[in-house]
PDB file of N, CA and C in Angstrom:
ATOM      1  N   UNK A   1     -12.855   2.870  39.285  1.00  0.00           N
ATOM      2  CA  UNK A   1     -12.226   2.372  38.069  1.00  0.00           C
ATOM      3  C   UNK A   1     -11.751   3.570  37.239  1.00  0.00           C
ATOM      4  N   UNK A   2     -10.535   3.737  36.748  1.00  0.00           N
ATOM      5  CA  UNK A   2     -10.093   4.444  35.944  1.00  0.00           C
ATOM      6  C   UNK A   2     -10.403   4.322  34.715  1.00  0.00           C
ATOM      7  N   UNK A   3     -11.149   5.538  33.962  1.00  0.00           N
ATOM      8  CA  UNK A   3     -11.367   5.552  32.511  1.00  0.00           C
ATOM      9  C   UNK A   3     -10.262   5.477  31.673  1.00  0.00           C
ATOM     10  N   UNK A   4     -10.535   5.054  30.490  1.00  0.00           N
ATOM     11  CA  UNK A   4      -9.212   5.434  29.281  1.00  0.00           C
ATOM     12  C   UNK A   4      -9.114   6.497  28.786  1.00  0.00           C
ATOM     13  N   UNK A   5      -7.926   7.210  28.837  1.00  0.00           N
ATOM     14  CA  UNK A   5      -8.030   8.927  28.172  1.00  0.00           C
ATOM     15  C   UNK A   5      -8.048   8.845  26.291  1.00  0.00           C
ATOM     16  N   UNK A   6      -9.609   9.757  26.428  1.00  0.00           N
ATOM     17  CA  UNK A   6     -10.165   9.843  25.194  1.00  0.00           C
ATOM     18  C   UNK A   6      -9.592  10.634  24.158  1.00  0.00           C
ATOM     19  N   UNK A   7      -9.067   9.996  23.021  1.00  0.00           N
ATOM     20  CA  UNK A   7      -8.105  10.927  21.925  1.00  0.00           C
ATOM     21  C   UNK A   7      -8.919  12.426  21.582  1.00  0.00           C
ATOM     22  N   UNK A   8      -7.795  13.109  21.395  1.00  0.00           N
ATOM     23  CA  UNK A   8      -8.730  14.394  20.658  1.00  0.00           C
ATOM     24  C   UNK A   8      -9.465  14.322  19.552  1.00  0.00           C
ATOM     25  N   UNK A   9     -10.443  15.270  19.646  1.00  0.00           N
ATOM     26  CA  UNK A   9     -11.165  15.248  18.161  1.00  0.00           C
ATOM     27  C   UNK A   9     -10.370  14.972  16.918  1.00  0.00           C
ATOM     28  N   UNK A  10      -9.377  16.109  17.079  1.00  0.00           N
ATOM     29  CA  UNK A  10      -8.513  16.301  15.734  1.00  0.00           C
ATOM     30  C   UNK A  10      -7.620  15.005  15.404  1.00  0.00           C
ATOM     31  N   UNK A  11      -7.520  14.203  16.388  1.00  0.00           N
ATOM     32  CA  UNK A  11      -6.643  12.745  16.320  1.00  0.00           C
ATOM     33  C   UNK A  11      -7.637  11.950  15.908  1.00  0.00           C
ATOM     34  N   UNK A  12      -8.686  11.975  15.869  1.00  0.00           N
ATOM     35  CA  UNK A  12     -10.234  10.822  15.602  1.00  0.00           C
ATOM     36  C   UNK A  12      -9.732  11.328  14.712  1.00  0.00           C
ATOM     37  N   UNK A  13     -10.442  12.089  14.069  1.00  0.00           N
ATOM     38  CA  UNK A  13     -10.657  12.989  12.306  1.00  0.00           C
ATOM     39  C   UNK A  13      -9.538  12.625  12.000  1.00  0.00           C
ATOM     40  N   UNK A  14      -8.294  12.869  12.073  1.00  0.00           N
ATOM     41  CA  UNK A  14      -6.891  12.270  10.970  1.00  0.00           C
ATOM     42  C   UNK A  14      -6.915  10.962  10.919  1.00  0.00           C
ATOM     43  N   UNK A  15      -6.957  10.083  12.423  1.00  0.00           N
ATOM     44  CA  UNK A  15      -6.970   8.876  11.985  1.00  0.00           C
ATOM     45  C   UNK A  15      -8.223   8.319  11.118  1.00  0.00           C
ATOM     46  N   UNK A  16      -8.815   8.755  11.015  1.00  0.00           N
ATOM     47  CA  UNK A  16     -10.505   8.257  10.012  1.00  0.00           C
ATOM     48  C   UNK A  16     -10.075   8.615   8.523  1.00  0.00           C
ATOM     49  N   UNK A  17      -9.575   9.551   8.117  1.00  0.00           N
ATOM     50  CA  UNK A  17      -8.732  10.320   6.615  1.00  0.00           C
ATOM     51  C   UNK A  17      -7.812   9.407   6.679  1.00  0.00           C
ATOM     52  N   UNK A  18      -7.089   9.328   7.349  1.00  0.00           N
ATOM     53  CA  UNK A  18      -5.454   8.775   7.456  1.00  0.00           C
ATOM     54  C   UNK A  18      -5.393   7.266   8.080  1.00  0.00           C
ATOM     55  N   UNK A  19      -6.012   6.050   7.736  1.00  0.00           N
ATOM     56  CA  UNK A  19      -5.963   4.866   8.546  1.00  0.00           C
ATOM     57  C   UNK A  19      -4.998   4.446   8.897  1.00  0.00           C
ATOM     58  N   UNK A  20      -4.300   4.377   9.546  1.00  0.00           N
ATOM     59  CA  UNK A  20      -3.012   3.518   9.974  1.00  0.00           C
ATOM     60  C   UNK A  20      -2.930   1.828   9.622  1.00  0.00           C
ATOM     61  N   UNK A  21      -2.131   1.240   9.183  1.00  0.00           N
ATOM     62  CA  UNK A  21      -2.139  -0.114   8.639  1.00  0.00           C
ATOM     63  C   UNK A  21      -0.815  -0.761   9.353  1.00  0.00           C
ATOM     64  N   UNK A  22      -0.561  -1.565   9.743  1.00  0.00           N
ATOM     65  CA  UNK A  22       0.851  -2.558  10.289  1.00  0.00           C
ATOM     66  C   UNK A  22       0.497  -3.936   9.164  1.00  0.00           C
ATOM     67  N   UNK A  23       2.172  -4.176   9.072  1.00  0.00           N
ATOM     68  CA  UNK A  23       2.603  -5.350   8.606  1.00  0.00           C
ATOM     69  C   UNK A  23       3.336  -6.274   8.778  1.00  0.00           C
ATOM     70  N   UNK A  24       4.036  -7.352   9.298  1.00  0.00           N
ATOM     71  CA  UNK A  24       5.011  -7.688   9.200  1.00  0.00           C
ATOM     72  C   UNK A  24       5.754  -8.033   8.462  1.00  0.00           C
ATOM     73  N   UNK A  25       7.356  -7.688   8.368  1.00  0.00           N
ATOM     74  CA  UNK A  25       7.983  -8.690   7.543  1.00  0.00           C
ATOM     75  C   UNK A  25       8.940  -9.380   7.980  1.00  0.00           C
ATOM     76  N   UNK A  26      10.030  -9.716   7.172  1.00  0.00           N
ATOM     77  CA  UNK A  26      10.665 -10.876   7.618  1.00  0.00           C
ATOM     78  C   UNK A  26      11.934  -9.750   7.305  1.00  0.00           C
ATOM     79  N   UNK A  27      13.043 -10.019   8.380  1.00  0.00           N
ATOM     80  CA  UNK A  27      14.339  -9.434   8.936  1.00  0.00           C
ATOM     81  C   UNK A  27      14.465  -9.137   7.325  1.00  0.00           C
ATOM     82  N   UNK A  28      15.201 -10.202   6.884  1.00  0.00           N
ATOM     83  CA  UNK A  28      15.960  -9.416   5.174  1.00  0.00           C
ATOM     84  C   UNK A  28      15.063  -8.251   4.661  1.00  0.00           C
ATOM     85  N   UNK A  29      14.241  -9.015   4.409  1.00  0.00           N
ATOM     86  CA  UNK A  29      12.687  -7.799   3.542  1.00  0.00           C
ATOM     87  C   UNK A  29      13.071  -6.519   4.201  1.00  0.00           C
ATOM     88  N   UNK A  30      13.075  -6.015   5.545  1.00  0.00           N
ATOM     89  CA  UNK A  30      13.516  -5.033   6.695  1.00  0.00           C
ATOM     90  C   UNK A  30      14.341  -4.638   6.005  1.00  0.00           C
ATOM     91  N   UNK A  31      15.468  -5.124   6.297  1.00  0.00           N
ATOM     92  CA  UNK A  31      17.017  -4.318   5.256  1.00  0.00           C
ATOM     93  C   UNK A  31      16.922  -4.319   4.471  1.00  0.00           C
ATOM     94  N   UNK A  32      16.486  -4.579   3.230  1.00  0.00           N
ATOM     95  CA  UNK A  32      16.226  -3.962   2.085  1.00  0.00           C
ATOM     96  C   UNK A  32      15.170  -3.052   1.988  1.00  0.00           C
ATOM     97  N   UNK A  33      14.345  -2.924   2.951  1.00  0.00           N
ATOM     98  CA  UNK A  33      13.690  -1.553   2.643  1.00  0.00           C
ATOM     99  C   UNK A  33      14.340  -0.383   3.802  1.00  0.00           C
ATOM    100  N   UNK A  34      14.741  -0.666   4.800  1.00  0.00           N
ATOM    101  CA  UNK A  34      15.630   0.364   5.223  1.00  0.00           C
ATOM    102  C   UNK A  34      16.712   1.224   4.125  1.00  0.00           C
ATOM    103  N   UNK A  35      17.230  -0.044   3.617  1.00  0.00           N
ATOM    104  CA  UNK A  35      18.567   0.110   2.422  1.00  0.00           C
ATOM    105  C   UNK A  35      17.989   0.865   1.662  1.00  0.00           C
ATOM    106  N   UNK A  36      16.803   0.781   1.088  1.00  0.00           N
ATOM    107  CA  UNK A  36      16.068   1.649   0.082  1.00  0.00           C
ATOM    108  C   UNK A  36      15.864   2.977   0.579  1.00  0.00           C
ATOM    109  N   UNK A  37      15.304   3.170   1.354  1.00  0.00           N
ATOM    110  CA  UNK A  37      14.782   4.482   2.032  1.00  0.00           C
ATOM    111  C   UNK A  37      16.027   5.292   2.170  1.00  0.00           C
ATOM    112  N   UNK A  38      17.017   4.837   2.982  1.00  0.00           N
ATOM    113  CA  UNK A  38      18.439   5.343   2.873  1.00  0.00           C
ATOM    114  C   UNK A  38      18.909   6.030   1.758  1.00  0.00           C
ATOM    115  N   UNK A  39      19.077   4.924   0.902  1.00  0.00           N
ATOM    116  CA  UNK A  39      19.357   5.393  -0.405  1.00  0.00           C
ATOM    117  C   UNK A  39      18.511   6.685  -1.275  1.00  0.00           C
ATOM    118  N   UNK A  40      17.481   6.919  -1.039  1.00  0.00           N
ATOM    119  CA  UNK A  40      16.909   7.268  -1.908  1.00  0.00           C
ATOM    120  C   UNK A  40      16.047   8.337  -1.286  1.00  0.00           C
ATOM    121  N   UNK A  41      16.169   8.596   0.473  1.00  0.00           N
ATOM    122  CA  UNK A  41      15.783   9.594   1.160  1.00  0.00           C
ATOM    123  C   UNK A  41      14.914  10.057   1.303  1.00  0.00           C
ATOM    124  N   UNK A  42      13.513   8.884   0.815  1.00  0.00           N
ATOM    125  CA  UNK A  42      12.387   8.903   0.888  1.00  0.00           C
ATOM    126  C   UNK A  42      11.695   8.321   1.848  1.00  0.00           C
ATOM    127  N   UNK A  43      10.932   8.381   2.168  1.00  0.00           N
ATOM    128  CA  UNK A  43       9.665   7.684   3.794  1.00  0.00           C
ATOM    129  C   UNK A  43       9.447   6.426   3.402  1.00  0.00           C
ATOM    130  N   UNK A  44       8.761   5.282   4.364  1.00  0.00           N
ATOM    131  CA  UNK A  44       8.298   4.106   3.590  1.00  0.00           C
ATOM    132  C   UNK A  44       6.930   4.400   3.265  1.00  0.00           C
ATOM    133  N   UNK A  45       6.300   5.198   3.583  1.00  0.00           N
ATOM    134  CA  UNK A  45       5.330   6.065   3.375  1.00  0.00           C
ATOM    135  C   UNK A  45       4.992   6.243   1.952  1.00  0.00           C
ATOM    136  N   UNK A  46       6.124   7.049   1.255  1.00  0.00           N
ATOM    137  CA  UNK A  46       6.591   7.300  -0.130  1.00  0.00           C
ATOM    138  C   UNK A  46       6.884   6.332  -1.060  1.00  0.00           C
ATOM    139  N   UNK A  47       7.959   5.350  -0.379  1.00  0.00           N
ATOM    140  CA  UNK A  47       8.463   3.921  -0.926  1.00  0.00           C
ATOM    141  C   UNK A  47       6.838   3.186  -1.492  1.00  0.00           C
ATOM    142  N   UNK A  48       6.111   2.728  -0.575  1.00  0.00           N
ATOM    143  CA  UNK A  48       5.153   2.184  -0.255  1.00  0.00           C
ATOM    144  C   UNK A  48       3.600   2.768  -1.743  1.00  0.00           C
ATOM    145  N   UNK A  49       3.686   4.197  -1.362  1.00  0.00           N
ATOM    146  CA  UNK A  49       3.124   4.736  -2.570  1.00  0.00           C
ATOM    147  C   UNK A  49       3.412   4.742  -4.075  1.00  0.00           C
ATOM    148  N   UNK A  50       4.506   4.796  -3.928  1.00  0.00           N
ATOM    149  CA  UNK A  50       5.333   4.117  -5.560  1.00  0.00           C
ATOM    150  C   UNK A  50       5.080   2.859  -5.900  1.00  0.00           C
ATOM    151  N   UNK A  51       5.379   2.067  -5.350  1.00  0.00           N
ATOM    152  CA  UNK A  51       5.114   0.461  -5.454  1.00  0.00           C
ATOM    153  C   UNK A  51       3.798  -0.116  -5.901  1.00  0.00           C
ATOM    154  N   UNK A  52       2.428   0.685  -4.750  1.00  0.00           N
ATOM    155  CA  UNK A  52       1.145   0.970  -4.781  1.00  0.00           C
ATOM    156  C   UNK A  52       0.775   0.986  -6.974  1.00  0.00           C
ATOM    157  N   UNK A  53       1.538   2.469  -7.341  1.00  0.00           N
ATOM    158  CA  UNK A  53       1.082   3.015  -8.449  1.00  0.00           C
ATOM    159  C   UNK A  53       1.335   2.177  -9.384  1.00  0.00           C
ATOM    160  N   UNK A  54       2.693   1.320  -9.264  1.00  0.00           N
ATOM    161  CA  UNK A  54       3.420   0.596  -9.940  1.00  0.00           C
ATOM    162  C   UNK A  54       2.950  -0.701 -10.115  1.00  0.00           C
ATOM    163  N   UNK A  55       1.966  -1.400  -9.624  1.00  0.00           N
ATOM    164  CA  UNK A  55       2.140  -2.676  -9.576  1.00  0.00           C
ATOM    165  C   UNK A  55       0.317  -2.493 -10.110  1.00  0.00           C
ATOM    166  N   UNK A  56      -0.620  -1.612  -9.346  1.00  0.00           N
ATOM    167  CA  UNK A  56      -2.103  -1.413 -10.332  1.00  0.00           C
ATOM    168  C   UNK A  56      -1.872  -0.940 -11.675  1.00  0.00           C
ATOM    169  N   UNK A  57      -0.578  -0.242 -12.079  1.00  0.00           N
ATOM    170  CA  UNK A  57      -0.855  -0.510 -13.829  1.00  0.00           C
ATOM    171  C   UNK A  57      -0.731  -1.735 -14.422  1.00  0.00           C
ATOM    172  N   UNK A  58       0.582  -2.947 -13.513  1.00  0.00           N
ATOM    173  CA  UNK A  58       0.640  -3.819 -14.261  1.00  0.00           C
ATOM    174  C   UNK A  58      -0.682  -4.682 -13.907  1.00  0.00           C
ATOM    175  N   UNK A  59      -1.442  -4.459 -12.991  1.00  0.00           N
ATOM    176  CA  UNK A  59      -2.638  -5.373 -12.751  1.00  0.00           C
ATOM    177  C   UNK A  59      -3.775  -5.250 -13.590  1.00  0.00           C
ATOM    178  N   UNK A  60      -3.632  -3.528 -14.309  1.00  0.00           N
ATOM    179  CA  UNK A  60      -5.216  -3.311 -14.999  1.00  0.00           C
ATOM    180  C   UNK A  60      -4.625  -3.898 -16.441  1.00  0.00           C
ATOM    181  N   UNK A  61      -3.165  -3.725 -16.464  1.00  0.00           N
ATOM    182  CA  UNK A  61      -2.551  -4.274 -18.014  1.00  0.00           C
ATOM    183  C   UNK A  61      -2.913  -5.466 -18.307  1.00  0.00           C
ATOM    184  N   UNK A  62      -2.684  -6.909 -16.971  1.00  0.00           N
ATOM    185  CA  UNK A  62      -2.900  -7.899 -17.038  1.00  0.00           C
ATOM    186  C   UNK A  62      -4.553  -8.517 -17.053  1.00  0.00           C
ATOM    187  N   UNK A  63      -5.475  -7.568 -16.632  1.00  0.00           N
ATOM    188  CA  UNK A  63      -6.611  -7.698 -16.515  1.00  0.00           C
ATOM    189  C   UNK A  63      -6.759  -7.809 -18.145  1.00  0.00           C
ATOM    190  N   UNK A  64      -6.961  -6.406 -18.339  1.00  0.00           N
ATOM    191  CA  UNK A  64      -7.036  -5.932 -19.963  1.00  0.00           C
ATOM    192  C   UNK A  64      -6.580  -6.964 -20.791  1.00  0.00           C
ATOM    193  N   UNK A  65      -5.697  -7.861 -21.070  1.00  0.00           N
ATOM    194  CA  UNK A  65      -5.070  -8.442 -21.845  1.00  0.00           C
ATOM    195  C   UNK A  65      -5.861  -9.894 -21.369  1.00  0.00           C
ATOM    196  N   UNK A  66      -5.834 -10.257 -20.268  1.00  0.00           N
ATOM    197  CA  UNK A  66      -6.475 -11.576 -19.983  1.00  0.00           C
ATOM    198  C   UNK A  66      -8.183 -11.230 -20.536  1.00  0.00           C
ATOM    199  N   UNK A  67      -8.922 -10.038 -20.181  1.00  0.00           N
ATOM    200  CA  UNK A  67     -10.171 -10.023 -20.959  1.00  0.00           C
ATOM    201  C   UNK A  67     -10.229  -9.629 -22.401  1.00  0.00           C
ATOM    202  N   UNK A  68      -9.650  -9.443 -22.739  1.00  0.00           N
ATOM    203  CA  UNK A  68      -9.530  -9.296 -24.329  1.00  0.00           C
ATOM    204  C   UNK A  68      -9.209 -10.791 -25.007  1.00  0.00           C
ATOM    205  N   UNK A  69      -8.242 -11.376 -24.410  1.00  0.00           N
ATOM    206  CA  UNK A  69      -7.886 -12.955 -24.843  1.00  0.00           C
ATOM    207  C   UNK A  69      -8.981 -13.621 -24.736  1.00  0.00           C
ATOM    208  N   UNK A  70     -10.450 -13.709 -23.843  1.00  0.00           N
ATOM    209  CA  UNK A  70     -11.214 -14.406 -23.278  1.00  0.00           C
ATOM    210  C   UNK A  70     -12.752 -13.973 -24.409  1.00  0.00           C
ATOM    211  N   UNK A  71     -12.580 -12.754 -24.223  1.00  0.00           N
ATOM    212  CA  UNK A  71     -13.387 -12.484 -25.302  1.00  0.00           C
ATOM    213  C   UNK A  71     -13.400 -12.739 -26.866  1.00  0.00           C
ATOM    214  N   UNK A  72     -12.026 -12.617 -27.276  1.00  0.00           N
ATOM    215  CA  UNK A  72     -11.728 -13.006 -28.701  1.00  0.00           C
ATOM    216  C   UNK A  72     -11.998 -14.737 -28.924  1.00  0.00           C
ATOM    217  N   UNK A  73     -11.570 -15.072 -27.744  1.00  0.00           N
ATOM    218  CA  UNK A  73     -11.808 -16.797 -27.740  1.00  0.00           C
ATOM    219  C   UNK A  73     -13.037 -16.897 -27.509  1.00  0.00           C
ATOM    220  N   UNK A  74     -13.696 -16.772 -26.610  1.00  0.00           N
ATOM    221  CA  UNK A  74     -14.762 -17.012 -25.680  1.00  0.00           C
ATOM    222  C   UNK A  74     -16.044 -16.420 -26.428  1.00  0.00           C
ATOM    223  N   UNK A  75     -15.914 -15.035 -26.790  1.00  0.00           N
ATOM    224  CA  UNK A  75     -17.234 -14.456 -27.327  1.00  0.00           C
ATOM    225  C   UNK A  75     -18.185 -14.740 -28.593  1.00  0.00           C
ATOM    226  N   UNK A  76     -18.948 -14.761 -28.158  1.00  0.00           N
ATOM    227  CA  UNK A  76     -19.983 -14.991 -29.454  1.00  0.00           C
ATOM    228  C   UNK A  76     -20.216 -13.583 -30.501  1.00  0.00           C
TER     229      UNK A  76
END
């Protein structure tokens, strides 16, 4: 029986730092982020990290504001 050839150390160790993730999307979604990357000559890598930064401020904003509303109502 033939074994499976075992990755290098240094490929374990990056992928363990560095997880790799897949997604699918749907054809349009595709061209518009191709279209983006194009445009703007950045990785989806990069794309992907912007979006990331962009969307946890509006989440801790919306947190913040929904617990503050809950408390002013809610608290004793």
């Amino acid at each position: 029986m033939v074994k499976k050839k075992q990755p290098p150390p240094s490929k374990i160790k990056y992928d363990k730092s560095h997880p790799p993730i897949s997604i699918r999307v749907s054809q349009d979604l595709k061209e518009q982020l191709d279209e983006i990357r194009e445009m703007s000559g950045k990785s989806v890598g990069d794309i992907l990290r912007e979006a990331v930064g962009t969307q946890s401020k509006s989440v801790k904003n919306a947190w913040n504001r929904g617990h503050s509303l809950a408390k002013s109502k809610y608290g004793v």
